[in-house]
Structure formats: structure tokens, C-alpha cells
N, C-alpha and C. Protein backbone atom coordinates (compact mmCIF):
# COMPACT_ATOMS: atom_id res chain seq x y z
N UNK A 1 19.10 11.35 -59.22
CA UNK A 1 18.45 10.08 -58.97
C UNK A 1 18.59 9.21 -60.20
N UNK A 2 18.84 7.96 -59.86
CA UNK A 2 19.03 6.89 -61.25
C UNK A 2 18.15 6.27 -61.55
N UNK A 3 17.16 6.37 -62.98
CA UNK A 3 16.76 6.02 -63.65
C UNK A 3 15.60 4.49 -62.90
N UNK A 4 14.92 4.25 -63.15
CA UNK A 4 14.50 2.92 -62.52
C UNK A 4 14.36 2.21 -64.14
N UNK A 5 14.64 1.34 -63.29
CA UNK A 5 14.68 0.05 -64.36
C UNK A 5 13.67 -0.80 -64.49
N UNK A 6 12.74 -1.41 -63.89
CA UNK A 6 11.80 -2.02 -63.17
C UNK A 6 10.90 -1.78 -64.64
N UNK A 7 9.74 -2.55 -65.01
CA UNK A 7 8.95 -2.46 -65.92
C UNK A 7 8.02 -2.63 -64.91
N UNK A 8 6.69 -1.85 -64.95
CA UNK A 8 5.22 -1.91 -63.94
C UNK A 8 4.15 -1.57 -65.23
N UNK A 9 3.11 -2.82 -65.38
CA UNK A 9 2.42 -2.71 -65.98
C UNK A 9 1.49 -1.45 -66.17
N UNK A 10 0.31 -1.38 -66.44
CA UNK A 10 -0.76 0.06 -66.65
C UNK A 10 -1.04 -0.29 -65.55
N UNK A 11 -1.80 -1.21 -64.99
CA UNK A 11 -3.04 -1.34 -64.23
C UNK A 11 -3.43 -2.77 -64.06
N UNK A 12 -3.68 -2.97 -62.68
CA UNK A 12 -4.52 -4.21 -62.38
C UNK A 12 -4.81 -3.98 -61.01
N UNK A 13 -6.39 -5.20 -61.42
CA UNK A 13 -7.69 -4.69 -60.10
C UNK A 13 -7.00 -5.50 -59.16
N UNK A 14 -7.53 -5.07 -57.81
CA UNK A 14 -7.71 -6.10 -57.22
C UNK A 14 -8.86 -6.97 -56.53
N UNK A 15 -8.65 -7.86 -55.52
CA UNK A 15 -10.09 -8.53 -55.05
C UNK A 15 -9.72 -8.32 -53.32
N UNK A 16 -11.26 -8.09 -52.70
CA UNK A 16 -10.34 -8.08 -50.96
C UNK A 16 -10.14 -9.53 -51.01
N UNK A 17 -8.87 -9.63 -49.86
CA UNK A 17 -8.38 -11.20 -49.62
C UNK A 17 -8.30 -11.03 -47.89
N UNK A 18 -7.94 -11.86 -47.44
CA UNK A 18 -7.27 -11.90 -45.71
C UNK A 18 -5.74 -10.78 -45.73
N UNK A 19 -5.40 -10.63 -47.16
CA UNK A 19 -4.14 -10.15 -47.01
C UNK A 19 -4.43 -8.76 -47.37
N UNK A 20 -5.16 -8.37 -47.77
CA UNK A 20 -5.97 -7.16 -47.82
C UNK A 20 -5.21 -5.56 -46.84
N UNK A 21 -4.68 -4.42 -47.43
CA UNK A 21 -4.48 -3.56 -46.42
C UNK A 21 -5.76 -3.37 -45.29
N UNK A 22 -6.88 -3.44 -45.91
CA UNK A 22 -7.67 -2.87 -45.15
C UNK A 22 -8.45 -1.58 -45.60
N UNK A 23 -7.58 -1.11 -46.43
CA UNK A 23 -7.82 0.44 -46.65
C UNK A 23 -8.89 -0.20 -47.70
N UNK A 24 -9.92 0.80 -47.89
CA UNK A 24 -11.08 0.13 -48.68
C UNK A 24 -11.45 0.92 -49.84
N UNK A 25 -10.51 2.55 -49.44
CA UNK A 25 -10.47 3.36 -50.98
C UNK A 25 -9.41 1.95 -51.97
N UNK A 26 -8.55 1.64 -51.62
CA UNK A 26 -8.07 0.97 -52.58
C UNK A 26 -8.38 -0.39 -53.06
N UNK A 27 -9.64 -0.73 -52.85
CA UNK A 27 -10.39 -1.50 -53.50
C UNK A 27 -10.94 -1.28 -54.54
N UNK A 28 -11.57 -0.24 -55.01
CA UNK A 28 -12.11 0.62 -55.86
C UNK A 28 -11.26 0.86 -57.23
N UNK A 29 -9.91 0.50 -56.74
CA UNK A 29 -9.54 1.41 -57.94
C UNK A 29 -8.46 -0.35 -58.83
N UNK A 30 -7.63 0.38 -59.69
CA UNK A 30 -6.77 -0.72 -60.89
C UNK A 30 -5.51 -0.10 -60.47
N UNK A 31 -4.63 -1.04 -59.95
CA UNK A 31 -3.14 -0.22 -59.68
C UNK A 31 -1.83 -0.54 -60.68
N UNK A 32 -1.05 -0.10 -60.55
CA UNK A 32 0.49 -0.36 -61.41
C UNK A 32 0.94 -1.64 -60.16
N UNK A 33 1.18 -2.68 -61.03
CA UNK A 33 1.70 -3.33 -60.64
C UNK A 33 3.33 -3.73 -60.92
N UNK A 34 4.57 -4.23 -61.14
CA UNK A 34 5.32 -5.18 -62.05
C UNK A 34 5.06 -5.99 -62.65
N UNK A 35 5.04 -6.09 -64.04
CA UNK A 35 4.85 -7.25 -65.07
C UNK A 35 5.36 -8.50 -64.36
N UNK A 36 6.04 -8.56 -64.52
CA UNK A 36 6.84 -9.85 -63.22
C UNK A 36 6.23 -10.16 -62.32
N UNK A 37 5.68 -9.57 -61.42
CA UNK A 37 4.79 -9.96 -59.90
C UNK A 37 3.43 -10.51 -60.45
N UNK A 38 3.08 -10.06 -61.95
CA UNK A 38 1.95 -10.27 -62.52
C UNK A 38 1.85 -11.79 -62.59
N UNK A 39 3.35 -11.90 -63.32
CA UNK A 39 3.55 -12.72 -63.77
C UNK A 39 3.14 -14.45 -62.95
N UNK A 40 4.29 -14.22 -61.70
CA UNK A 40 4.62 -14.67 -61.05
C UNK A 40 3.35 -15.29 -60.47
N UNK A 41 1.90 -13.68 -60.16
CA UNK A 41 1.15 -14.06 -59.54
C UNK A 41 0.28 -15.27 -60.24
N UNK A 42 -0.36 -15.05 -61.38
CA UNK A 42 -1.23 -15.77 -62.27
C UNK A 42 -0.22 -17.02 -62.11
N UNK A 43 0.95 -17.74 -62.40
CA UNK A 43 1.02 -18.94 -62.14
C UNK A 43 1.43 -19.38 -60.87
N UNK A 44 2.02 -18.91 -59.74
CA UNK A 44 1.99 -19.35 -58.41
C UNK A 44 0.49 -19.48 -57.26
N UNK A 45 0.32 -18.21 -57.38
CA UNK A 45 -1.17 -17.98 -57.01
C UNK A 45 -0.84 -16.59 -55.60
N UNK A 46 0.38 -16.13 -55.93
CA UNK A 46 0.84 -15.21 -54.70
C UNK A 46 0.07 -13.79 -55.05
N UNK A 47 0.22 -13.06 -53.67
CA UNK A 47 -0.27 -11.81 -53.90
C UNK A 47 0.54 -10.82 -54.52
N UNK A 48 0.33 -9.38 -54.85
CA UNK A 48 1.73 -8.84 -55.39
C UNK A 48 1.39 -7.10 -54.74
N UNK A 49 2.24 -6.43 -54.82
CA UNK A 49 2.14 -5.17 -54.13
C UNK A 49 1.73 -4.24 -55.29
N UNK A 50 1.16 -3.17 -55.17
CA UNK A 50 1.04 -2.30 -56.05
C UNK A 50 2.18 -1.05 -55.98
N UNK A 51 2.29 -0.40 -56.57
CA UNK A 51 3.30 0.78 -56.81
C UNK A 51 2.81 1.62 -55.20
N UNK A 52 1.66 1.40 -55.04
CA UNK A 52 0.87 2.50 -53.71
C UNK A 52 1.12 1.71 -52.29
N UNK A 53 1.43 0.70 -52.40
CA UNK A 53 1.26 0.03 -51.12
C UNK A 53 0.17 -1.34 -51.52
N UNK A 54 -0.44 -0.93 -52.32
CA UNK A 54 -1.63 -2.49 -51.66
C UNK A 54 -1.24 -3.87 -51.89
N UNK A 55 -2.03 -4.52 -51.12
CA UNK A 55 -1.35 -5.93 -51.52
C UNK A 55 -2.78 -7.18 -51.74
N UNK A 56 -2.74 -7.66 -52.74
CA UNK A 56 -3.58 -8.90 -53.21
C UNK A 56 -3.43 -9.50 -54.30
N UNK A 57 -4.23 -10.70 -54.18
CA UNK A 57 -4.41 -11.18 -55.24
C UNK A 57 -5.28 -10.96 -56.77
N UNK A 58 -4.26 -10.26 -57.78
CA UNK A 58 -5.47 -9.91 -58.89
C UNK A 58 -6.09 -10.99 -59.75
N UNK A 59 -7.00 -10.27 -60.08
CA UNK A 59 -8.18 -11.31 -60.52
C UNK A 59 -9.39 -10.74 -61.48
N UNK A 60 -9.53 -8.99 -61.44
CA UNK A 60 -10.44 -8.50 -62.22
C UNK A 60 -9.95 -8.02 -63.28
N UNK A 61 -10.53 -7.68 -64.18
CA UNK A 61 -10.37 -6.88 -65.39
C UNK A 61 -10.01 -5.42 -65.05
N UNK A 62 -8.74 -5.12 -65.35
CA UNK A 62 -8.64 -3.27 -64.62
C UNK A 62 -9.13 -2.66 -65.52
N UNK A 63 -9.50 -2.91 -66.58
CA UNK A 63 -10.06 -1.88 -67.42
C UNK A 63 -11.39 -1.15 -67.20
N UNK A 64 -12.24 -1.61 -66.06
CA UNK A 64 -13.73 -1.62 -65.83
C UNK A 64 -13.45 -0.71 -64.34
N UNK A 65 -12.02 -0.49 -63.91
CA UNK A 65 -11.64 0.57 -62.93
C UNK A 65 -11.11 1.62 -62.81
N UNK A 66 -11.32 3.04 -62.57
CA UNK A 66 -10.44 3.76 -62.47
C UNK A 66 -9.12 3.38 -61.72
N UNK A 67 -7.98 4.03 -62.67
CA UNK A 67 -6.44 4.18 -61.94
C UNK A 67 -6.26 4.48 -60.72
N UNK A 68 -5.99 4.04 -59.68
CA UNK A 68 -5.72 4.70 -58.55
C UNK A 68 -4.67 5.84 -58.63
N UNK A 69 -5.34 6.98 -57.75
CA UNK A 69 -4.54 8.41 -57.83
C UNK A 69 -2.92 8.36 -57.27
N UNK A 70 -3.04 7.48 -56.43
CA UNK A 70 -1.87 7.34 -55.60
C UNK A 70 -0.47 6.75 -56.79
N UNK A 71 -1.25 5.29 -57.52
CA UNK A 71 -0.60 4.72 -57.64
C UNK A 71 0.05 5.57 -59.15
N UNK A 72 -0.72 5.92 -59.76
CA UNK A 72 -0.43 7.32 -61.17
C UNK A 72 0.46 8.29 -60.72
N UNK A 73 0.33 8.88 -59.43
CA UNK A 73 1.09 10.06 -59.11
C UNK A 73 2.63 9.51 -58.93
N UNK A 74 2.42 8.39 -58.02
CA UNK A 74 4.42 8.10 -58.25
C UNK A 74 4.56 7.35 -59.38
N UNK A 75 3.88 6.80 -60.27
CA UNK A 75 4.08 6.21 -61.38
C UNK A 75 5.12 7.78 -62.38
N UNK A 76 4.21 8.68 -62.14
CA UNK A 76 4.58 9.83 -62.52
C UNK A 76 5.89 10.41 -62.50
N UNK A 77 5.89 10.17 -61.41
CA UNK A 77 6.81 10.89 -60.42
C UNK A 77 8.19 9.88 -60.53
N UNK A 78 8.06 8.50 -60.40
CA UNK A 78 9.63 7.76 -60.61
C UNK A 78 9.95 7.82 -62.38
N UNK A 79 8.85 7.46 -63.24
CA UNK A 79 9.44 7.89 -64.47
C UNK A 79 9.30 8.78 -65.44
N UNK A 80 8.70 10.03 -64.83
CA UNK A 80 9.14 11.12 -65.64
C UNK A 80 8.00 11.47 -66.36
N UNK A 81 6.70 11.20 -65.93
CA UNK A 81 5.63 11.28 -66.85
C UNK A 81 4.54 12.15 -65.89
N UNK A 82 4.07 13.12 -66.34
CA UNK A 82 3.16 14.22 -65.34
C UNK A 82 1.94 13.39 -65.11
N UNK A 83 1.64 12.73 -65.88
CA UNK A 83 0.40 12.32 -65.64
C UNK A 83 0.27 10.94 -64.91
N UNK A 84 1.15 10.60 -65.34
CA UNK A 84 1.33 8.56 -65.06
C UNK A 84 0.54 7.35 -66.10
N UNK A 85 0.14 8.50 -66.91
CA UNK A 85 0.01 7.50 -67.98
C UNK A 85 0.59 6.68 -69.02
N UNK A 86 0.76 5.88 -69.95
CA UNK A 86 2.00 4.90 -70.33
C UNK A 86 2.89 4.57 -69.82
């Protein structure tokens, strides 16, 4: 498998929106996003996907959330890190 290239930040919260999965464990938690989608989001105003699936607009402080398990485990898992941390 080749390497990913992609840079995905630590973590960011999200807020429910209309665009919301629905799923309401993943409200709760701070996901890996792309620096870029981050980017993109804070000056367009778009939503962005997380590494897990979710999709919104961020807006909270992820530091005040636990990591989502989902989004750590393939964080893990695409670059090589057991835990998904850094």
C-alpha cells in the first residue's frame, strides 16, 4: 500500500448542523480532519468530513473533547501509528 500523502490535523469538534450524520455518538467526540478542509472551512464557511465519516461545520475547541475512537483507529491504521496519536 502507498504511503498517504494527505496532512489531517489532531482533532476538531464539531457542532450538530442540518448536515449532520445523525449519528449522535459522534457529536461527543474531536475528529481528524485535513488541514486544508480546515482551512477551506474557517474562510468559506463549508462543512468538512472527518477521517470517520462525519460531516459539519467546526466551530468548538477540540481540546475540551475526547478523540473519537473511530477516527484514531484509522488515523492509526493509514499512517503507521498504533495509537493514532501525532
Amino acid at each position: 500500500m502507498a504511503p498517504m500523502t494527505e496532512t489531517w490535523t489532531d482533532q476538531q469538534t464539531e457542532e450538530k448542523t442540518d448536515i449532520s450524520t445523525g449519528d449522535g455518538d459522534h457529536d461527543r467526540f474531536a475528529h481528524y480532519v485535513r488541514k486544508a478542509d480546515i482551512v477551506r472551512s474557517n474562510v468559506e464557511g463549508v462543512p468538512v468530513q472527518a477521517l470517520c465519516g462525519k460531516v459539519w461545520i467546526p466551530n468548538r475547541d477540540p481540546e475540551r473533547y475526547p478523540v473519537c475512537p473511530t477516527c484514531k483507529e484509522l488515523h492509526g491504521m493509514i499512517f503507521g501509528k498504533g495509537d493514532g496519536e501525532g
